[in-house]
Protein backbone atom coordinates (compact mmCIF):
# COMPACT_ATOMS: atom_id res chain seq x y z
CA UNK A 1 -18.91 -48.35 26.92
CA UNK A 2 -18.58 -49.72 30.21
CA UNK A 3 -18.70 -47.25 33.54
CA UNK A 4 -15.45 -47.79 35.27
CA UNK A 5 -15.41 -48.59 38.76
CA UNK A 6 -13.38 -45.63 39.62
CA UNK A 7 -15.90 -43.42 38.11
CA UNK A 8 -18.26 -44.96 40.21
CA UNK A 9 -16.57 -44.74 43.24
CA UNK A 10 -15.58 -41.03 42.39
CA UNK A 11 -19.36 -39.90 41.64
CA UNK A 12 -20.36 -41.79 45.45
CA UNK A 13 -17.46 -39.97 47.13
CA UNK A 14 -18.65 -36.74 45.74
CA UNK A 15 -22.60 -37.09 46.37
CA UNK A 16 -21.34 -38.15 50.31
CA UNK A 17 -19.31 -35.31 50.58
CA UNK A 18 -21.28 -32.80 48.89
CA UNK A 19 -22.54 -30.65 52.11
CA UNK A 20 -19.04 -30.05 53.41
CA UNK A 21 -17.64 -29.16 50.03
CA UNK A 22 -20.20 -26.52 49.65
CA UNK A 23 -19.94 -25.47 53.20
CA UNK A 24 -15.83 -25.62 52.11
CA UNK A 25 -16.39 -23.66 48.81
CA UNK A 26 -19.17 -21.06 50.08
CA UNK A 27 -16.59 -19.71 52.81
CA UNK A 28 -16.05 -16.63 52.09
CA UNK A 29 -12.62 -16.55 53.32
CA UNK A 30 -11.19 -18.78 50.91
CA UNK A 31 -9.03 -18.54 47.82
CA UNK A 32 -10.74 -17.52 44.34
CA UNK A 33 -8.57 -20.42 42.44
CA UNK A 34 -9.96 -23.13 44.69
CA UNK A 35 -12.85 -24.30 43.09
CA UNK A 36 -10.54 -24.50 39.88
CA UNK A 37 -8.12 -26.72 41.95
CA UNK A 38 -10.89 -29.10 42.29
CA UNK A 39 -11.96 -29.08 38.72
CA UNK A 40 -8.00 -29.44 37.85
CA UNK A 41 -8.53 -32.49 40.14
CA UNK A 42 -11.25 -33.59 38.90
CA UNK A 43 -9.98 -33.40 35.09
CA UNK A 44 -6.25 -34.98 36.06
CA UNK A 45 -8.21 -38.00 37.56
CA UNK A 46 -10.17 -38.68 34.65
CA UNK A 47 -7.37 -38.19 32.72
CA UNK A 48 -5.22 -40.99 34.41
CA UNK A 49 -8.09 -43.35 34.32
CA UNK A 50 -8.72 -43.08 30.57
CA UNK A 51 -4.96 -43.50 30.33
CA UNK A 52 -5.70 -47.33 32.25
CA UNK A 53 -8.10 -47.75 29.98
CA UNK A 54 -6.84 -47.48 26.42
CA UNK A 55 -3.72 -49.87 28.10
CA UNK A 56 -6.36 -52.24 29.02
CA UNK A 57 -7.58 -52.32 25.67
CA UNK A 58 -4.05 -53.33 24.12
């Protein structure tokens, strides 16, 4: 199975980004649901980009 470039570029994003999103998500004045909005992100992207895939494969 091949790793998608998407994936890739997804996983880089995330390991740049890390510090602020925990200095984002460790704020105490912040929603409860917004972690979850991230893993909803998270889960829609992947989602989309299996969706390319399997077309791809046709």
């Amino acid at each position: 199975m091949p790793i998608h470039s998407s994936l890739i570029l997804l996983f880089t994003v995330f390991f740049l980004f890390t510090p602020s999103l925990e200095q984002w998500l460790l704020n105490g004045s912040i929603a409860w649901y917004r972690p979850h909005l991230i893993w909803l992100g998270v889960v829609i992207f992947i989602y989309f980009n299996q969706q390319d895939a399997s077309r791809d494969e046709l």
